[in-house]
Each structure stands twice: as structure tokens, then as C-alpha cells.
Protein backbone atom coordinates (compact mmCIF):
# COMPACT_ATOMS: atom_id res chain seq x y z
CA UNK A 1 -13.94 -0.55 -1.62
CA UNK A 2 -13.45 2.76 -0.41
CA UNK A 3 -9.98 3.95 1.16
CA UNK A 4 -8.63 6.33 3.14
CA UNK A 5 -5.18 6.61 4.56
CA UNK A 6 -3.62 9.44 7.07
CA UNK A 7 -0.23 10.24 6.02
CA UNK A 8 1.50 10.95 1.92
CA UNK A 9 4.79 10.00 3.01
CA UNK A 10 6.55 6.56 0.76
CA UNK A 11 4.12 4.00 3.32
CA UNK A 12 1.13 6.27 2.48
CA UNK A 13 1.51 6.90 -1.20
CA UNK A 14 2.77 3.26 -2.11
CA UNK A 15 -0.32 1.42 -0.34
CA UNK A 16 -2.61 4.05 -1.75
CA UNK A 17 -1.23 3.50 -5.60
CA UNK A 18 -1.36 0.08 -5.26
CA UNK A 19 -4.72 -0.14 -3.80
CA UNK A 20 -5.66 2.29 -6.67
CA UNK A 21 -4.48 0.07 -9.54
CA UNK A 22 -6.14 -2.71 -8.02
CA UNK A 23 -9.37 -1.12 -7.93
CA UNK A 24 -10.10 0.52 -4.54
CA UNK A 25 -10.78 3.93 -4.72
CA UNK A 26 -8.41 5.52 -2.18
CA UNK A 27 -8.15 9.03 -0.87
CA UNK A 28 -4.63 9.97 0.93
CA UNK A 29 -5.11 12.98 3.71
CA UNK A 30 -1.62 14.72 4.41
CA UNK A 31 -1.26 17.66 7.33
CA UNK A 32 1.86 19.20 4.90
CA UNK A 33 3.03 18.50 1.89
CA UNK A 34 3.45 14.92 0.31
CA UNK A 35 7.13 13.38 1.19
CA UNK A 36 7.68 15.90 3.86
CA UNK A 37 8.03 13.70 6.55
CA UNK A 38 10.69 11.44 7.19
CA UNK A 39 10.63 10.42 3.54
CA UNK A 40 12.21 13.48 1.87
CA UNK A 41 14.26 13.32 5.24
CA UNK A 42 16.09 10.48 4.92
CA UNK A 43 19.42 9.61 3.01
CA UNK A 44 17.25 7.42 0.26
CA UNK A 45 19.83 4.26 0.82
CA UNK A 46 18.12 0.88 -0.41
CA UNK A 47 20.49 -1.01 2.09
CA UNK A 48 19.50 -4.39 3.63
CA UNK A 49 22.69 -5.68 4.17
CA UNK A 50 24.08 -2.72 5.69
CA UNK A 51 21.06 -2.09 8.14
CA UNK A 52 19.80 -5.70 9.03
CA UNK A 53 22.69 -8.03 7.88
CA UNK A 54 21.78 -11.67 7.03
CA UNK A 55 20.18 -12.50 10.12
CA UNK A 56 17.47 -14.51 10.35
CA UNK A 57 14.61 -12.83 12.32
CA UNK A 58 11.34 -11.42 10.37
CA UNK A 59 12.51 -7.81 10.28
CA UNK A 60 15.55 -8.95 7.83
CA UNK A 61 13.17 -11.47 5.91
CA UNK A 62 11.31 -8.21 5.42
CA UNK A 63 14.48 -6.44 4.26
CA UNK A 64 15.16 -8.73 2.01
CA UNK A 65 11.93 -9.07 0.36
CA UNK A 66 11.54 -5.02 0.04
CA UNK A 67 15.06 -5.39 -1.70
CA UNK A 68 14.06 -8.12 -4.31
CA UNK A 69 10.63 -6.13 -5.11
CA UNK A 70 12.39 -2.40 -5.54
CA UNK A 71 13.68 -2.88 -9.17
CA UNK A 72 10.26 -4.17 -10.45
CA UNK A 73 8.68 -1.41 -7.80
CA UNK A 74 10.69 1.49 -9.96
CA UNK A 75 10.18 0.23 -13.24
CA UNK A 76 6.35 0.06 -12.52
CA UNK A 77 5.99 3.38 -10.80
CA UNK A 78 8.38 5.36 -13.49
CA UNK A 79 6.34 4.13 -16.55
CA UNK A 80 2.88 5.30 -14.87
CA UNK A 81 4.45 8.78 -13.79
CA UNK A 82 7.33 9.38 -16.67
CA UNK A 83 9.14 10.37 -13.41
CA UNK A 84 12.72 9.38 -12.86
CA UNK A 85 13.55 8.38 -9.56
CA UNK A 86 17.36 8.36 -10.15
CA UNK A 87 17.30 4.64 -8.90
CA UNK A 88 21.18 3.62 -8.83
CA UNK A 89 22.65 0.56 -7.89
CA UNK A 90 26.25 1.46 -6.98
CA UNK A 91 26.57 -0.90 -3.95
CA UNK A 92 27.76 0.01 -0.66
CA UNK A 93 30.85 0.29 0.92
CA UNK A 94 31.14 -0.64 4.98
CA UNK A 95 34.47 0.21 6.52
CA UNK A 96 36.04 -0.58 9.53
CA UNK A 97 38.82 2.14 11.33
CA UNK A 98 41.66 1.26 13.54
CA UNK A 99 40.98 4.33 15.28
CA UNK A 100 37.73 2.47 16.41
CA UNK A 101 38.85 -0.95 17.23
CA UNK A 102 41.25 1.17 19.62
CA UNK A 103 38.29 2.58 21.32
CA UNK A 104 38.15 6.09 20.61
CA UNK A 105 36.18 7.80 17.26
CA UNK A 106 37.75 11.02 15.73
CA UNK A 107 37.42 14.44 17.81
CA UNK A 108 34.43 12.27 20.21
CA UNK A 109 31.13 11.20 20.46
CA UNK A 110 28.37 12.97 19.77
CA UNK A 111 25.84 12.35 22.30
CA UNK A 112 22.92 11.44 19.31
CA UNK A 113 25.37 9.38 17.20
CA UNK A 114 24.99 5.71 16.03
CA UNK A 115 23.30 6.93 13.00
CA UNK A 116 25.64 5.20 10.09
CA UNK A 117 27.29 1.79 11.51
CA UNK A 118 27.26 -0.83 9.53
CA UNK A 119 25.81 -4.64 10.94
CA UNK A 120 28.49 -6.68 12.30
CA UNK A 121 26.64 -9.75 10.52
CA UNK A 122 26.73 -8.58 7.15
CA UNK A 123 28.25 -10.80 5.66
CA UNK A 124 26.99 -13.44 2.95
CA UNK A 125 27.42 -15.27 -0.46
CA UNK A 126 26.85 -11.59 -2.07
CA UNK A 127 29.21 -10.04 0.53
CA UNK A 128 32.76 -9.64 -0.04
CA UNK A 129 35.49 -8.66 2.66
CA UNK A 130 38.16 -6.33 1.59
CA UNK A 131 41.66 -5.54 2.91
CA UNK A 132 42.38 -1.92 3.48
CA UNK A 133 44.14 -1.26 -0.21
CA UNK A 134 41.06 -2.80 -1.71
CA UNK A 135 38.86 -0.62 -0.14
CA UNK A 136 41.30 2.35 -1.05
CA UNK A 137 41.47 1.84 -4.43
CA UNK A 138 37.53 1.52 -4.64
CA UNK A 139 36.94 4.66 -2.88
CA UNK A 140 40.20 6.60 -2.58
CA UNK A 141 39.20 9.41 -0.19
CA UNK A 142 39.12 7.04 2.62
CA UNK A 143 41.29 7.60 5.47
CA UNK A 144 44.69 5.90 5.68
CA UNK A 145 43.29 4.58 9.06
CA UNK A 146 40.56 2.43 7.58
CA UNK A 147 41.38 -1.64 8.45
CA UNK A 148 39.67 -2.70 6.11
CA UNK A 149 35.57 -2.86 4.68
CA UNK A 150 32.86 -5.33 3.55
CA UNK A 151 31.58 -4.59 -0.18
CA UNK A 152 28.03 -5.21 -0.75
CA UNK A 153 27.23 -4.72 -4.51
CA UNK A 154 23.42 -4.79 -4.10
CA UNK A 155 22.35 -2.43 -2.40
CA UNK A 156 21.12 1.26 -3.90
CA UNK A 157 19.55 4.38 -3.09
CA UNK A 158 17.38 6.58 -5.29
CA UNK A 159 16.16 10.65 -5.20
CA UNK A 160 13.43 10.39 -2.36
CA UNK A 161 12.13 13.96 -3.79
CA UNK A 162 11.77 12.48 -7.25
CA UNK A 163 10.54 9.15 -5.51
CA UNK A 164 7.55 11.71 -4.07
CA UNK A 165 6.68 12.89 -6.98
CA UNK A 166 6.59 10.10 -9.17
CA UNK A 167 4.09 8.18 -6.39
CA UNK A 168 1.73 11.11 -6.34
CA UNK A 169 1.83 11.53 -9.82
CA UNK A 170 1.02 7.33 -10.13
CA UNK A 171 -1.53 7.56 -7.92
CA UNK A 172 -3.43 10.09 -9.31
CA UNK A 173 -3.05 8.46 -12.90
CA UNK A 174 -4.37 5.33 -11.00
CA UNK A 175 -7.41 6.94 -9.97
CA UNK A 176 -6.51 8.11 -6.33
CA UNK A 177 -7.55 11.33 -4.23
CA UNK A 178 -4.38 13.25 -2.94
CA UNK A 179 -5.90 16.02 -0.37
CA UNK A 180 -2.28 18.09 1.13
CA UNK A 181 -2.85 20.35 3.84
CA UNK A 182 -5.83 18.22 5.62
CA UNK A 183 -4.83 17.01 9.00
CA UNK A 184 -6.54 13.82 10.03
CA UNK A 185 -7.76 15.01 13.68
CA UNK A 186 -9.69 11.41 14.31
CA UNK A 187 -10.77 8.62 13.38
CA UNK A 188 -14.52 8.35 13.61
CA UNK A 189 -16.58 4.65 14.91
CA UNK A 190 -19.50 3.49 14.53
CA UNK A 191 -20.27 0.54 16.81
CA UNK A 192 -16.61 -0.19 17.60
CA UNK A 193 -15.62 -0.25 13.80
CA UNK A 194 -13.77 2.52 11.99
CA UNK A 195 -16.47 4.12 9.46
CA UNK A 196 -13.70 7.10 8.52
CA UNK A 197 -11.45 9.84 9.75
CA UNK A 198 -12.07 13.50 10.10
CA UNK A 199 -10.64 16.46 9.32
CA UNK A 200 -10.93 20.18 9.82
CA UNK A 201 -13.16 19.97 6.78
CA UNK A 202 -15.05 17.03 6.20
CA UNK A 203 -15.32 13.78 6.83
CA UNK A 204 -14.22 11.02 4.59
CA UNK A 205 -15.60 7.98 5.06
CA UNK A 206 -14.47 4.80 4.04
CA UNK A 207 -14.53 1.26 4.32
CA UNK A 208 -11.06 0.88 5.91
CA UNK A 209 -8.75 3.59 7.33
CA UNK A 210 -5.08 3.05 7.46
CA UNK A 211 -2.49 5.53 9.41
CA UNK A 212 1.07 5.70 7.83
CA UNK A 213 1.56 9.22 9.60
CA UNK A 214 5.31 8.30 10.47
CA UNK A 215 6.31 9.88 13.65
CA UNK A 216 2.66 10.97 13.98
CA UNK A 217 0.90 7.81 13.91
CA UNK A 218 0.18 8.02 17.69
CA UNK A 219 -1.41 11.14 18.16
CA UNK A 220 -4.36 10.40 15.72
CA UNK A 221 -7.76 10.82 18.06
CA UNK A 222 -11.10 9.25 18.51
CA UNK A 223 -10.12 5.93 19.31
CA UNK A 224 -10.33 3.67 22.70
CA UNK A 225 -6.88 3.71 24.61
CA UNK A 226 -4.51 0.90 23.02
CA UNK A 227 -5.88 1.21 19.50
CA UNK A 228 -2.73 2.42 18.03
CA UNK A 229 0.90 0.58 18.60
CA UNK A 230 3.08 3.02 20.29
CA UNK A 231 5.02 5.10 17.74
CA UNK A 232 7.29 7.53 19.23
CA UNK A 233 9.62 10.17 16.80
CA UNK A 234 13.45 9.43 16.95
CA UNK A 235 15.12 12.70 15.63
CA UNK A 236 18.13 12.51 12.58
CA UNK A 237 20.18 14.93 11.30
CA UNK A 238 22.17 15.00 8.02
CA UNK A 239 24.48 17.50 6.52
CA UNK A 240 24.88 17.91 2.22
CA UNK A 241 28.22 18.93 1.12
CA UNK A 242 29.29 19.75 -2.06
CA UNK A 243 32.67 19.51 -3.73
CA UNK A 244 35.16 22.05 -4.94
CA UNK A 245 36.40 22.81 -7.87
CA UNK A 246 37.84 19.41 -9.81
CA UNK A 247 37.08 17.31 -6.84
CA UNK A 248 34.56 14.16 -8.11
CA UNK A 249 32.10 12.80 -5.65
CA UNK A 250 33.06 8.98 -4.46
CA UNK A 251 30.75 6.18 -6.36
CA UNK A 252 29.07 4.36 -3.73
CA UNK A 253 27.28 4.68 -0.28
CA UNK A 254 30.25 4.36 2.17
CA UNK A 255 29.39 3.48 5.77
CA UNK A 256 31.79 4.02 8.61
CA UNK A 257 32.98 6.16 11.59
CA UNK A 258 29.41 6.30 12.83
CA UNK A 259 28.08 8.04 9.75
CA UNK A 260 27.32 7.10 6.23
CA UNK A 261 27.92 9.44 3.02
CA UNK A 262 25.47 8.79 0.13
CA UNK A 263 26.50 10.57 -3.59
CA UNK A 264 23.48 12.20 -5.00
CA UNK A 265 23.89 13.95 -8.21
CA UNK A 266 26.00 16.73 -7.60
CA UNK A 267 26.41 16.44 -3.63
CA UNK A 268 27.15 14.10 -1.07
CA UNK A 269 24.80 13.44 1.50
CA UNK A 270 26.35 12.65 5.28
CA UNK A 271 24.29 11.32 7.83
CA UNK A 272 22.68 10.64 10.26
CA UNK A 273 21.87 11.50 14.42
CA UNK A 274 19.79 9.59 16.32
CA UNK A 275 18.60 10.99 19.25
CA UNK A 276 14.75 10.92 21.25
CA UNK A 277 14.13 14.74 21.32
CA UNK A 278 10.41 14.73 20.97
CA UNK A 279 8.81 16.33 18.01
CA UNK A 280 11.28 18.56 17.62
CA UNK A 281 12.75 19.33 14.54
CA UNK A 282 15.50 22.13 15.30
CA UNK A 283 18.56 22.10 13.42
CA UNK A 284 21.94 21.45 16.42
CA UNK A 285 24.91 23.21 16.16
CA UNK A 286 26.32 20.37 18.16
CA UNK A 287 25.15 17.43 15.85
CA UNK A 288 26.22 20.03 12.75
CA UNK A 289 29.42 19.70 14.14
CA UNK A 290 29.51 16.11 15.04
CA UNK A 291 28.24 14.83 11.25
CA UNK A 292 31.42 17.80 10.21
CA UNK A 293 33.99 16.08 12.14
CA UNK A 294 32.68 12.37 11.60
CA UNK A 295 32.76 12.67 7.56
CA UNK A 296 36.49 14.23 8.10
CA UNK A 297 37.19 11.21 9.77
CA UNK A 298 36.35 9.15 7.37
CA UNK A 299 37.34 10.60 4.09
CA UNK A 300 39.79 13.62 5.32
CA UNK A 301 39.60 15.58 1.90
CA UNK A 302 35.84 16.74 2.98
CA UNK A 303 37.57 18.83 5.26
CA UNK A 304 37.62 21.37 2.10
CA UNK A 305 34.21 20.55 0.73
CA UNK A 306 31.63 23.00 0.90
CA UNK A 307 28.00 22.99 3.13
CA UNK A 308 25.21 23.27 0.94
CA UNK A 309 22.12 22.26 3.52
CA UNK A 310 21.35 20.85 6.72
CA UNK A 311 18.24 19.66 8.31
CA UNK A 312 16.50 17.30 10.86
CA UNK A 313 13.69 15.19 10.48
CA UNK A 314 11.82 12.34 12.55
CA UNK A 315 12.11 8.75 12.15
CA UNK A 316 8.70 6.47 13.58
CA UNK A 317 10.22 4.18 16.17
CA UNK A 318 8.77 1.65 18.12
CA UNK A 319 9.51 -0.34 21.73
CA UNK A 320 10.49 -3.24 19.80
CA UNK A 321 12.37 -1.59 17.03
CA UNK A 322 9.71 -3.53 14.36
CA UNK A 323 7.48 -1.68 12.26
CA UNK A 324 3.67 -2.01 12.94
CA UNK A 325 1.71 -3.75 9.96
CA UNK A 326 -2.06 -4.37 9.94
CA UNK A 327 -5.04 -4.64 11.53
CA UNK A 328 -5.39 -2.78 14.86
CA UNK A 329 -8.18 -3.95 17.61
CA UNK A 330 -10.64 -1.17 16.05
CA UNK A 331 -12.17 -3.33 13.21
CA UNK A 332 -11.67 -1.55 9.79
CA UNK A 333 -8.60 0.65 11.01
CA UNK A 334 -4.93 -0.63 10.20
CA UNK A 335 -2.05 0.81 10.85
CA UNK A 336 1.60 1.38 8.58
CA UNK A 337 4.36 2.90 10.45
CA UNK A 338 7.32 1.86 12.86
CA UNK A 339 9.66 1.49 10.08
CA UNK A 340 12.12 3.74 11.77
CA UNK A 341 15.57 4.00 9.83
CA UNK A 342 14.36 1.94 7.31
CA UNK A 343 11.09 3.65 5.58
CA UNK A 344 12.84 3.63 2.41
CA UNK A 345 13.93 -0.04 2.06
CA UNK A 346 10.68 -1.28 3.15
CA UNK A 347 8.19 0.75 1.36
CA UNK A 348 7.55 -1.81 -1.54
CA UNK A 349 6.88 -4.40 0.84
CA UNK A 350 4.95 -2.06 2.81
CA UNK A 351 2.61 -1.45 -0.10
CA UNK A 352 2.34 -5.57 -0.76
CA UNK A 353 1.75 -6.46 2.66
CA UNK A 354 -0.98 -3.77 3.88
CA UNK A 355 -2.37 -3.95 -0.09
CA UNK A 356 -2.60 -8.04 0.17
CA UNK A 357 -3.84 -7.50 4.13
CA UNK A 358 -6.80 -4.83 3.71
CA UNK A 359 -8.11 -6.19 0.14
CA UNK A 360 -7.52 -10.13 1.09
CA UNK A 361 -7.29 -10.44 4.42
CA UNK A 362 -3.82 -12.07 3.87
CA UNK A 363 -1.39 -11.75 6.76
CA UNK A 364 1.86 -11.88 5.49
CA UNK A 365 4.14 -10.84 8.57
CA UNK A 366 2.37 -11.87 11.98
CA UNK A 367 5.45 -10.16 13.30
CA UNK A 368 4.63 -7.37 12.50
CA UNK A 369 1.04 -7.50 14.08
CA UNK A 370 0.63 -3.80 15.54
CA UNK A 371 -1.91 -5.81 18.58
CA UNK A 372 1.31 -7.25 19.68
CA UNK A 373 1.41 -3.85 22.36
CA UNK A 374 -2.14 -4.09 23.52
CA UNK A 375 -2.25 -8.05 24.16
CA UNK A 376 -4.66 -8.85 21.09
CA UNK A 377 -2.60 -9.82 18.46
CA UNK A 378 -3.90 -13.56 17.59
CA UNK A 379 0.16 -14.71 17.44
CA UNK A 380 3.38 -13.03 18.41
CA UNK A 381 5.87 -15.08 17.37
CA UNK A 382 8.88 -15.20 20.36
CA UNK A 383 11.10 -13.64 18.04
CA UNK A 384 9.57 -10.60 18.05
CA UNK A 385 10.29 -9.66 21.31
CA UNK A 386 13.93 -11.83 21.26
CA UNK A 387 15.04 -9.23 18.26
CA UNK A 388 14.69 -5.81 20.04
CA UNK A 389 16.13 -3.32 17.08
CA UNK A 390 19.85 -1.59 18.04
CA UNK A 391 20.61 0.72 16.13
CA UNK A 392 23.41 0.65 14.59
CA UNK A 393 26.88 1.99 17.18
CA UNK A 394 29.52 0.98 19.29
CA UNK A 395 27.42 -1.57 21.32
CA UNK A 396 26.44 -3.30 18.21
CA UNK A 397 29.09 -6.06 17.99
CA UNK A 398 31.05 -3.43 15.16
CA UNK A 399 34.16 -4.34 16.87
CA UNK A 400 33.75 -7.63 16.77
CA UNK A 401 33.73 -7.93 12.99
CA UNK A 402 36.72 -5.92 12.31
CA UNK A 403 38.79 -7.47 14.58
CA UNK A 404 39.45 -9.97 11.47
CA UNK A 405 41.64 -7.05 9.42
């Protein structure tokens, strides 16, 4: 069977190695460079409990599966590339402030924040709630005004620009075609079926197409209105700081005050923004300042910690809030995107579920169904338009769950 996907981000790359090893030969088209997307973007947090909680609707099933299949997922893909992806499993910290159970946040709101919130229903057999001096003594830079914090000791992150190139290297050891540079301008049919997508170059054909162009996935052409699910680019920000002289870095993902800081090697990543700006991609000196004043909040001794980078990239988002898996209503084209905050969490599922769906026809997540917009889809289940995704923020129920400290 012959391949081709639009898009060398993690969705991309992981369904193209894992068609690869199973035979397919697979060609991945990328406009940029592979990773340069939302992937290399993103904070790299493994973090189902702290995103989707223990609720039981098919985006947290899917959660929880991508979080069972990551350790197996890394072992696999650093023994084909002799890549480390710096996968660590240091657990994550979610704390609640007294500050915000009063109704205010430290120095304001900025008006793209809800980026690092943790779920109000977090909590499970794994989960364990903390009083304030427990939280302290875990994580000692944390303010004096935190109330108290949920401990989750399963959840991880990893290096997304080692993750990169450990799945390109994979892939190409697997057989697979990498082309960087080549922007998929449509997707060329043949009576009504998908027979390959074009470029400025050539055209590749293939026996199935699949789009995992993240915050692009809409504006891929040739195809009859309603084709593709309606992907639309949520902007993020995040700022890296590093740490003075003697200062050590804390040991775990800490989520609270809006934001989330993530340790990575020798800096500390705080993030993230969320905010609809279209496609672009401009740094703000008012979100800067925001994700500045936020991380102060939360652990005040950043105040003296240096900043080392800061940039913006776009999430794929949905009406829903549910990612968009599988066949579309153009026979032989299927789509992989909508994973908005969570493209890193779910991209070993991804790679099982669109693998399973284009090479046995197995659907493993009708929720998922990317016909759902267009009125096609053979089965939406209800709860796919009962869950409509919030991000994480003050009208998430937060309060609610700290109340108890």
C-alpha cells in the first residue's frame, strides 16, 4: 500500500513510522521543517490527569490509552533511532492559591490566559491530595500563598526536539520517504476518491492520503466543500527561563496560577496563552509579560531568573474541542489533527488508531469520526457533542476543587 501524509509534525511522523514498519511504503510531505509546528512548540508534558482528569467521556479514554502506550512508544522508537528523547517521569504537581479562591490572580488577567489550569476532576486511585506544607516541601519555590495541590506521579514529559528527530530518523530506518520543504497545495480525485496530493513539484500518488497538518489541516485544496473537519489555529505562547547562579531547577511539572512550568535540562519552560489570533505567530509583549508575572506568582524566586527564549506557536482546535480521526467523506483521504493542547499526549494513540484505521479498516474511536461536522459520520455518539473541550481557566470548576484546603 502506498502512503502519503501532509504534515511531519508528532501525528505525521508517528502514523508514517508505524505504517512503515508494518509494511506500507509511506512518503511524509512537510511545507517547513519536520517538528516545526506545534510539536517543537509545545511544553512536551505527557499529562492526562492534569489536562482531562478521570472523566469518563472518549477524549479522556483516549488520554488514558496514549498514556499507557508512551513508555513502550519510547522504548520502540529510541532503539530504531539510537535517539534519546529525554523521556522523564517526574510526575506533576497541580496547586491551588488562596489568592485565586479569593477571586483575583497576581498583577491580572491576561486577556489569552487559561493556558496551565489544572482539571478540577483530577483526582483518582493514583491521585493524591496534599496540604500546603506537603506541597512545599516537594517543590519549595512555591509561593507561601499556595492552599494546597494534587500530586499525580504518572505523568511525564520528554524533549519534543529530540522526540523529532528520533521519529524521522525511525522512519527513514523503517523504509519511509521524508520530503521537507514540499507544501501539499491539494489533494487530487479521481472519480470522487483521493488518488494523491500535489505539490509545487510533483505529484505523489498514493493509495490513501492522510492530513496531520496541525493548524493547517483546513486549508489543504482540491476537495468538495465539507471534506475536511473544521480545524482552526489557537495561538500559545511560552517563555524559557533559566536559573542563576546556585539556584537548581524544581523536579516536576508544576501547574498553577494559570500557567504551568516544565524543567527541561538546564531551563524551565513556563507556559502557555491561549488566544484565537489567526495564523499569526508574532511574539506579544503583553502575553511576555503576563507568562513573567504569572510564574512570579507562583514560585516568587523566578523573579531573579534569567529569559533565555520566547516564542508562539499554533495549536489545531476544533468546534467540539475533539480531535478529528479517520476517514473523511472523500474515499481514500483521512484526516489526523484537532488534538489541540494535547498533540503530545495523544500522538501514540494517534499512530495506533489512524495505523489500525487506514491498513484494517478498524475504527477504534467513532468519536472521533472527522464526518461528525459535515452530517456523514455513520455514528456520533451523544457524548461527543455533550463534552465540548474548556480549556483549562477560571470557568473550569478550579475553584470548586480547592475549596477542600
Amino acid at each position: 500500500m502506498n502512503v502519503v501524509i501532509v504534515g511531519a509534525g508528532v501525528a505525521g511522523l508517528g502514523i508514517g513510522w508505524k505504517l512503515a514498519k508494518a509494511g506500507a511504503k509511506v512518503k511524509v510531505l512537510e511545507r517547513a521543517q519536520a517538528g516545526s509546528g506545534a510539536t517543537t512548540a509545545s511544553g512536551g508534558m505527557i499529562a492526562a490527569t492534569a489536562e482531562l482528569g478521570h472523566s469518563e467521556t472518549p477524549e479522556a479514554a483516549f488520554a488514558r490509552r496514549a498514556n499507557e502506550l508512551w513508555p513502550g512508544f519510547v522504548a520502540d522508537v529510541e532503539a530504531q533511532s539510537g535517539v534519546s528523547v529525554d523521556y522523564r517521569k517526574n510526575g506533576s504537581l497541580m496547586a491551588a492559591l488562596k489568592s485565586e479562591h479569593r477571586g483575583h490572580s497576581h498583577g491580572g488577567e491576561h486577556p489569552a490566559a487559561s493556558g496551565g489550569q489544572p482539571n478540577p476532576h483530577a483526582q483518582g486511585a493514583d491521585i493524591a491530595m496534599l496540604t500546603a506544607e506537603e506541597a512545599r516541601a516537594m517543590e519549595p519555590m512555591l509561593t507561601e500563598d499556595v492552599a494546597g495541590a494534587l500530586w499525580a506521579p504518572h505523568e511525564a514529559t520528554i524533549n519534543t526536539h529530540a522526540l523529532v528527530r528520533a521519529l524521522v530518523t525511525a522512519f527513514v530506518k523503517a523504509g519511509g520517504k521524508l520530503l521537507i520543504n514540499e507544501t501539499a497545495v491539494l489533494v487530487e480525485t479521481e472519480g470522487g476518491r483521493a488518488i494523491g496530493v500535489r505539490t509545487p513539484f510533483a505529484l505523489h500518488r498514493a493509495d490513501a492520503c492522510v492530513i496531520a497538518a496541525g493548524a493547517w489541516t483546513f486549508g489543504v485544496e482540491g476537495l468538495p466543500p465539507g471534506a475536511l473537519p473544521p480545524v482552526i489555529p489557537v495561538k500559545g505562547e511560552i517563555v524559557v527561563l533559566t536559573p542563576p547562579a546556585g539556584a537548581v531547577l524544581p523536579k516536576h511539572v508544576v501547574w498553577g496560577n494559570e500557567i504551568y512550568v516544565v524543567p527541561r535540562a538546564d531551563r524551565l519552560l513556563v507556559g502557555a496563552t491561549v488566544e484565537r489570533a489567526g495564523f499569526d505567530t508574532s511574539k506579544s509583549p503583553e502575553a511576555y509579560r503576563w507568562l513573567l508575572r504569572q510564574s512570579t506568582g507562583l514560585m516568587p524566586a523566578l523573579e531573579d531568573w534569567n529569559v533565555a527564549e520566547h516564542w508562539a506557536g499554533l495549536r489545531p482546535a476544533t468546534p467540539d474541542g475533539l480531535p478529528v480521526l479517520g476517514a473523511t467523506a472523500v474515499d481514500g483521504l483521512y484526516v489526523a489533527s484537532g488534538q489541540y493542547r494535547n498533540g503530545i499526549l495523544f500522538a501514540p494513540a494517534v499512530a495506533e488508531v489512524m495505523s489500525r484505521l487506514i491498513l484494517e479498516r478498524a475504527n477504534d474511536f467513532p468519536a472521533f469520526d472527522p464526518r461528525r461536522f459535515d452530517g456523514s459520520a455513520p455514528h456520533v455518539p451523544a457524548s461527543v457533542n455533550e463534552t465540548a473541550h474548556r480549556a483549562p481557566g477560571k470557568d473550569s470548576g478550579f475553584q470548586e476543587w480547592h475549596t477542600g484546603f
